[in-house]
C-alpha atoms as a PDB file:
ATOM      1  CA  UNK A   1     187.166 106.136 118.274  1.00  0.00           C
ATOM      2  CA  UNK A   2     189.020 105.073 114.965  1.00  0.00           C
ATOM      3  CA  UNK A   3     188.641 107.807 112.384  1.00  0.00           C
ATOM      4  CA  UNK A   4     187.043 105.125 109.573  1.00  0.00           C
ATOM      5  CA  UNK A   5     184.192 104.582 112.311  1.00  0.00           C
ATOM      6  CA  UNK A   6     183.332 108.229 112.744  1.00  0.00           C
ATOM      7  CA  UNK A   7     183.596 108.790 108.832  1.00  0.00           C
ATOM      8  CA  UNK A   8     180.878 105.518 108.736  1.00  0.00           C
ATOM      9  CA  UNK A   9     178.972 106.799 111.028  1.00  0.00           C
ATOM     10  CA  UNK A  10     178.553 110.330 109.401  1.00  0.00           C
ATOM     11  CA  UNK A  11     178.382 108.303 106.007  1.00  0.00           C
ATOM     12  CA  UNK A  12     175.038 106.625 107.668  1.00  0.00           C
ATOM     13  CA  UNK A  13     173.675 110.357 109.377  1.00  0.00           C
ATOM     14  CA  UNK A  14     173.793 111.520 105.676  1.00  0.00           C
ATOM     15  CA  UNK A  15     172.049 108.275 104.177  1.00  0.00           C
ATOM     16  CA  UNK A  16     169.348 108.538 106.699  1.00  0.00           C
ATOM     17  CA  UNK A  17     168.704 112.338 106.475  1.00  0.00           C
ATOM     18  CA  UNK A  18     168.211 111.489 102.144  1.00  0.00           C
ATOM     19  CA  UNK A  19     165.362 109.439 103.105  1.00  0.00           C
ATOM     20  CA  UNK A  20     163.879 112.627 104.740  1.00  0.00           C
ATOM     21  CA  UNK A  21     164.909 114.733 102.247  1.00  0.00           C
ATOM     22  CA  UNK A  22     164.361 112.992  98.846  1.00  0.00           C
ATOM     23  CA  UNK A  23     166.524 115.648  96.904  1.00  0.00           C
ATOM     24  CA  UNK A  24     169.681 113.214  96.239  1.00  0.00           C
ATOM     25  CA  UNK A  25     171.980 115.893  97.524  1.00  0.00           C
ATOM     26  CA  UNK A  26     172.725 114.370 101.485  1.00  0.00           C
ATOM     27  CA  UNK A  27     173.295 111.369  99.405  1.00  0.00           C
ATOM     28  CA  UNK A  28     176.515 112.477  97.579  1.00  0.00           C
ATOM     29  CA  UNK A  29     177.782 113.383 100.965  1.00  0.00           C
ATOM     30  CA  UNK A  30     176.953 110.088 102.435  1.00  0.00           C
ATOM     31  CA  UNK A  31     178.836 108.438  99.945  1.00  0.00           C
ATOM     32  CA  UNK A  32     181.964 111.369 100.407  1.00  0.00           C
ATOM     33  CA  UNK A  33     182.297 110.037 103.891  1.00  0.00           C
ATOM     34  CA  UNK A  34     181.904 106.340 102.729  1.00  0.00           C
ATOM     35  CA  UNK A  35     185.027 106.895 100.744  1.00  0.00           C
ATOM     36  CA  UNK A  36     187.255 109.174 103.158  1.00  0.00           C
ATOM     37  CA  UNK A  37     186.235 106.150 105.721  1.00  0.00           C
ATOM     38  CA  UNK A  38     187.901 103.565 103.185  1.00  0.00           C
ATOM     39  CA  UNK A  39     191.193 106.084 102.651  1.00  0.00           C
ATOM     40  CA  UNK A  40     190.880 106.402 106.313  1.00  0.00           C
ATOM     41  CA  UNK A  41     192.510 103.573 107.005  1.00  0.00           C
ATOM     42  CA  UNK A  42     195.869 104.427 104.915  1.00  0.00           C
ATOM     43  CA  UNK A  43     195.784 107.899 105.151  1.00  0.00           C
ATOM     44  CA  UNK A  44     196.336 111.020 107.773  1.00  0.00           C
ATOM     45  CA  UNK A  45     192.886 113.285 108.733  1.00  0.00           C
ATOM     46  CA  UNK A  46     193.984 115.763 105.956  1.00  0.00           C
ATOM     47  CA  UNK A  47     193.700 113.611 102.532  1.00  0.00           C
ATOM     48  CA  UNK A  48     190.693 112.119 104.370  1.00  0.00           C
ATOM     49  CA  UNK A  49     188.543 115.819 104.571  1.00  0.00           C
ATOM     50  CA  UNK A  50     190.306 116.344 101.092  1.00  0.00           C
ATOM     51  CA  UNK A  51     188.741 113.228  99.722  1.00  0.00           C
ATOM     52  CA  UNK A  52     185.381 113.987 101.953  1.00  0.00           C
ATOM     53  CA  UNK A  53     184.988 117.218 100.033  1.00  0.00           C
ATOM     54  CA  UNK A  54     186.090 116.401  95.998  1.00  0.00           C
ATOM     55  CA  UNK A  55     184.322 112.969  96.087  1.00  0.00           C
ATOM     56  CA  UNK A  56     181.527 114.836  97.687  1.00  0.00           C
ATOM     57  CA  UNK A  57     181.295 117.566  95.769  1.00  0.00           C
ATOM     58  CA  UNK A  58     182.168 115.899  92.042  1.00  0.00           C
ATOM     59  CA  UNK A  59     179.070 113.788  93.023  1.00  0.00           C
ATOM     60  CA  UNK A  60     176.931 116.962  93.787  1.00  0.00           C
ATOM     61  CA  UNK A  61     178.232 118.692  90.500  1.00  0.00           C
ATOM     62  CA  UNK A  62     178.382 115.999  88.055  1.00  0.00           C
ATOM     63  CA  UNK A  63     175.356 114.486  88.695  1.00  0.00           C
ATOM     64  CA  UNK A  64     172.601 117.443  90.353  1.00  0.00           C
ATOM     65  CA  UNK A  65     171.447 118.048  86.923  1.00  0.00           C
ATOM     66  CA  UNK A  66     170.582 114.621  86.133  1.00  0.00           C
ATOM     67  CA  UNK A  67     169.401 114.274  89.402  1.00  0.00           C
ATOM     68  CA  UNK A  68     167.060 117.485  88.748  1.00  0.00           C
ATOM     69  CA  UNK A  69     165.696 116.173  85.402  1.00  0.00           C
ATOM     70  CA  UNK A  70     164.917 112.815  87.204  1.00  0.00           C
ATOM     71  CA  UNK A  71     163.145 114.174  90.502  1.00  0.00           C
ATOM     72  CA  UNK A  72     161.674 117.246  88.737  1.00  0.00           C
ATOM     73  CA  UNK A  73     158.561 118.368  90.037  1.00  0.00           C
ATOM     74  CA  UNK A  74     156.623 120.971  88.604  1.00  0.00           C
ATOM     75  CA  UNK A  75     155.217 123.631  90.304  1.00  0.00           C
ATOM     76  CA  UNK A  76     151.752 123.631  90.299  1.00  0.00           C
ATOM     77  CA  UNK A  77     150.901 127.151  88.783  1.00  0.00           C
ATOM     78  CA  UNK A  78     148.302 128.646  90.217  1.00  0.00           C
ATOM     79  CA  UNK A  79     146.585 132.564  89.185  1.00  0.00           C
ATOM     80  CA  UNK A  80     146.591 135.087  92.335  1.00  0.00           C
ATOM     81  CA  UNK A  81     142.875 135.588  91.453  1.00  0.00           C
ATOM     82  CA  UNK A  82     141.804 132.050  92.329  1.00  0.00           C
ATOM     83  CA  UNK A  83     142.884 132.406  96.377  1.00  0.00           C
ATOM     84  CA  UNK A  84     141.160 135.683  96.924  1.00  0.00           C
ATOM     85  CA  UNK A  85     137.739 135.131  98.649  1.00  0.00           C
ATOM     86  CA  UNK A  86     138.882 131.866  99.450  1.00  0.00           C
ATOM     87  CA  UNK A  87     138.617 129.983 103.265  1.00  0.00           C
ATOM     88  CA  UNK A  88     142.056 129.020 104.820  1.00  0.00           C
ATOM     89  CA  UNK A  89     143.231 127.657 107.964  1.00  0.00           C
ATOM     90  CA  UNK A  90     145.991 129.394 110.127  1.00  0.00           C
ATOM     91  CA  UNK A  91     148.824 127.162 110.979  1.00  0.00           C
ATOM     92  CA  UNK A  92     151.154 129.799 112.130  1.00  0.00           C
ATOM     93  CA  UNK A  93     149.479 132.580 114.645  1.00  0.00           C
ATOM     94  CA  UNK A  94     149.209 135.832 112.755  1.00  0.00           C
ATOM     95  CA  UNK A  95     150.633 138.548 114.550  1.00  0.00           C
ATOM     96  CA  UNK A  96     151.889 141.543 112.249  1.00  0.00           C
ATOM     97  CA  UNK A  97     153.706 143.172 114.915  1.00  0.00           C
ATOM     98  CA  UNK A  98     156.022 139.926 114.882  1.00  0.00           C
ATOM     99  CA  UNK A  99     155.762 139.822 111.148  1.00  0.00           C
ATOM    100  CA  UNK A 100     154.598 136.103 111.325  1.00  0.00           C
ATOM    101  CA  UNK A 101     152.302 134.315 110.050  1.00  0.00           C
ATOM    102  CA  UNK A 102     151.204 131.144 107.688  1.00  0.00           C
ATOM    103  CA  UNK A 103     147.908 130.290 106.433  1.00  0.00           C
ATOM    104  CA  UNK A 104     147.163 127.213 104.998  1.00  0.00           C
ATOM    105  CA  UNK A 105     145.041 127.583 100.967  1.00  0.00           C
ATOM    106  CA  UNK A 106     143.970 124.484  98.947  1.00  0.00           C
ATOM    107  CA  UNK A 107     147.163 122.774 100.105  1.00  0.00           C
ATOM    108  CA  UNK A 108     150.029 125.681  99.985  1.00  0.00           C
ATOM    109  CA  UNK A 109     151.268 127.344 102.498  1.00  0.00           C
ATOM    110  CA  UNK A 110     151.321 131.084 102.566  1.00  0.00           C
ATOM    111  CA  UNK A 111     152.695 133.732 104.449  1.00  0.00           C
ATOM    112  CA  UNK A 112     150.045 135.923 105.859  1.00  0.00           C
ATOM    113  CA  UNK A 113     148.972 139.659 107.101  1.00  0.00           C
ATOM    114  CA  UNK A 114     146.146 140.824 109.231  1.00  0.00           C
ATOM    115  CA  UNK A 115     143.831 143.262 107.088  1.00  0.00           C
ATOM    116  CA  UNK A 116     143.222 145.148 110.940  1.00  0.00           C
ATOM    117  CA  UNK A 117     147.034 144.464 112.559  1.00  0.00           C
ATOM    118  CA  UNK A 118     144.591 141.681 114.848  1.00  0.00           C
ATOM    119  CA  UNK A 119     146.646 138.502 116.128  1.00  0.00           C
ATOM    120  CA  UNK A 120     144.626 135.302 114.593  1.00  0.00           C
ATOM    121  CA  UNK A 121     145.037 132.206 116.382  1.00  0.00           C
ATOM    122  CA  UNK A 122     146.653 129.167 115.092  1.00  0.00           C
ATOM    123  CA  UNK A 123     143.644 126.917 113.945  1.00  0.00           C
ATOM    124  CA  UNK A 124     141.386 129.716 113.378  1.00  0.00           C
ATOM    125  CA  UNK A 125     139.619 129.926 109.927  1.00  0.00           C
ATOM    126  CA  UNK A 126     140.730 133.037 107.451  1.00  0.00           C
ATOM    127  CA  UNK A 127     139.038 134.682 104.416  1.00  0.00           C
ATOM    128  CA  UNK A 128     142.145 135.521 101.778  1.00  0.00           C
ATOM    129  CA  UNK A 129     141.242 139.130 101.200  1.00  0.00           C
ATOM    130  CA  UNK A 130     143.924 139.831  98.442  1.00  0.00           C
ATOM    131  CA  UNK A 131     147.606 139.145  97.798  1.00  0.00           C
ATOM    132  CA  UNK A 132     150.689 141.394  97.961  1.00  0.00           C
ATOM    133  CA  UNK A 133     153.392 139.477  96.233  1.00  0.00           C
ATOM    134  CA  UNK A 134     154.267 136.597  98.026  1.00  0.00           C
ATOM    135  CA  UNK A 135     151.802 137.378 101.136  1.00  0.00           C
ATOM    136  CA  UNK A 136     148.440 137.388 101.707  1.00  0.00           C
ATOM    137  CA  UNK A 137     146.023 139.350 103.803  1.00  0.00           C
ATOM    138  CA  UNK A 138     143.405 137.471 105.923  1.00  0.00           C
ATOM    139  CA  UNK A 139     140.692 138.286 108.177  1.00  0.00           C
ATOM    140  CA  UNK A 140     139.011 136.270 110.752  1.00  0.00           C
ATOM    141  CA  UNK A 141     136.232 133.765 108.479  1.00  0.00           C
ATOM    142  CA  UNK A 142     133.219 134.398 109.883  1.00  0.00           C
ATOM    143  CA  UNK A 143     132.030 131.046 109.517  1.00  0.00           C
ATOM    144  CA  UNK A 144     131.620 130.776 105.443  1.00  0.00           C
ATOM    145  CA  UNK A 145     132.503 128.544 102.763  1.00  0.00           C
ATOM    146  CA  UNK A 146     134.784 128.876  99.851  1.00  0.00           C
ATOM    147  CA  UNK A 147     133.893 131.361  97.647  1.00  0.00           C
END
């Protein structure tokens, strides 16, 4: 296969995998490989990774911050206090022993902890007893709403 077709075709894998990923960073690759594709077809493999990596990563450098500014997101803040007592839904089996576990609260995902060291089934409902830094430790719900 000629080397400008495999530098197209990774050009497209990174285009794609932006749409996934709307964080304009795959993009600046995509258009890295775009380019060593073009000098392909003059140059040897060597200038083409060279030109790959500076176009690649002068795109990533030069324009990330405007990028951030543009895409920015803010986090939605959120007091510890407000989860506690709350109802969430496990969408990662709690098993302390594996030290896994995610619970779904009002939207955000969590890491979780057993209060007892019980495994809590995927899909099960959880009452968010308190929070330990970036964790929090469920129960089994028995059947309640939010507080």
């Amino acid at each position: 296969m000629e080397p400008f077709v495999v530098w197209l075709i990774f050009g497209v894998i990174f285009v794609i995998g932006e749409i996934f990923t709307p964080t304009f960073f795959l993009f600046w690759f995509g258009i890295g490989a775009f380019v060593a594709s073009a000098v392909s077809v003059a140059f040897g493999t060597l200038i083409q990774v060279i030109t790959f990596i500076v176009v690649s990563g002068l795109l990533v450098i030069l324009t990330r911050p405007l990028t951030k500014k543009l895409t920015k997101e803010q986090p939605r803040k959120i007091h510890v206090d407000e989860i506690i007592g709350k109802i969430g839904s496990v969408v990662e089996t709690v098993n302390n022993e594996q030290g896994k576990g995610l619970v779904k609260i009002d939207g955000d995902i969590w890491r979780a902890y057993s209060k007892d060291d019980s495994i809590i089934q995927e899909g099960e409902k959880v009452k968010i007893l308190r929070v330990e830094g970036a964790h929090v430790v469920v129960e089994k719900s028995q059947g309640g709403e939010e507080k």
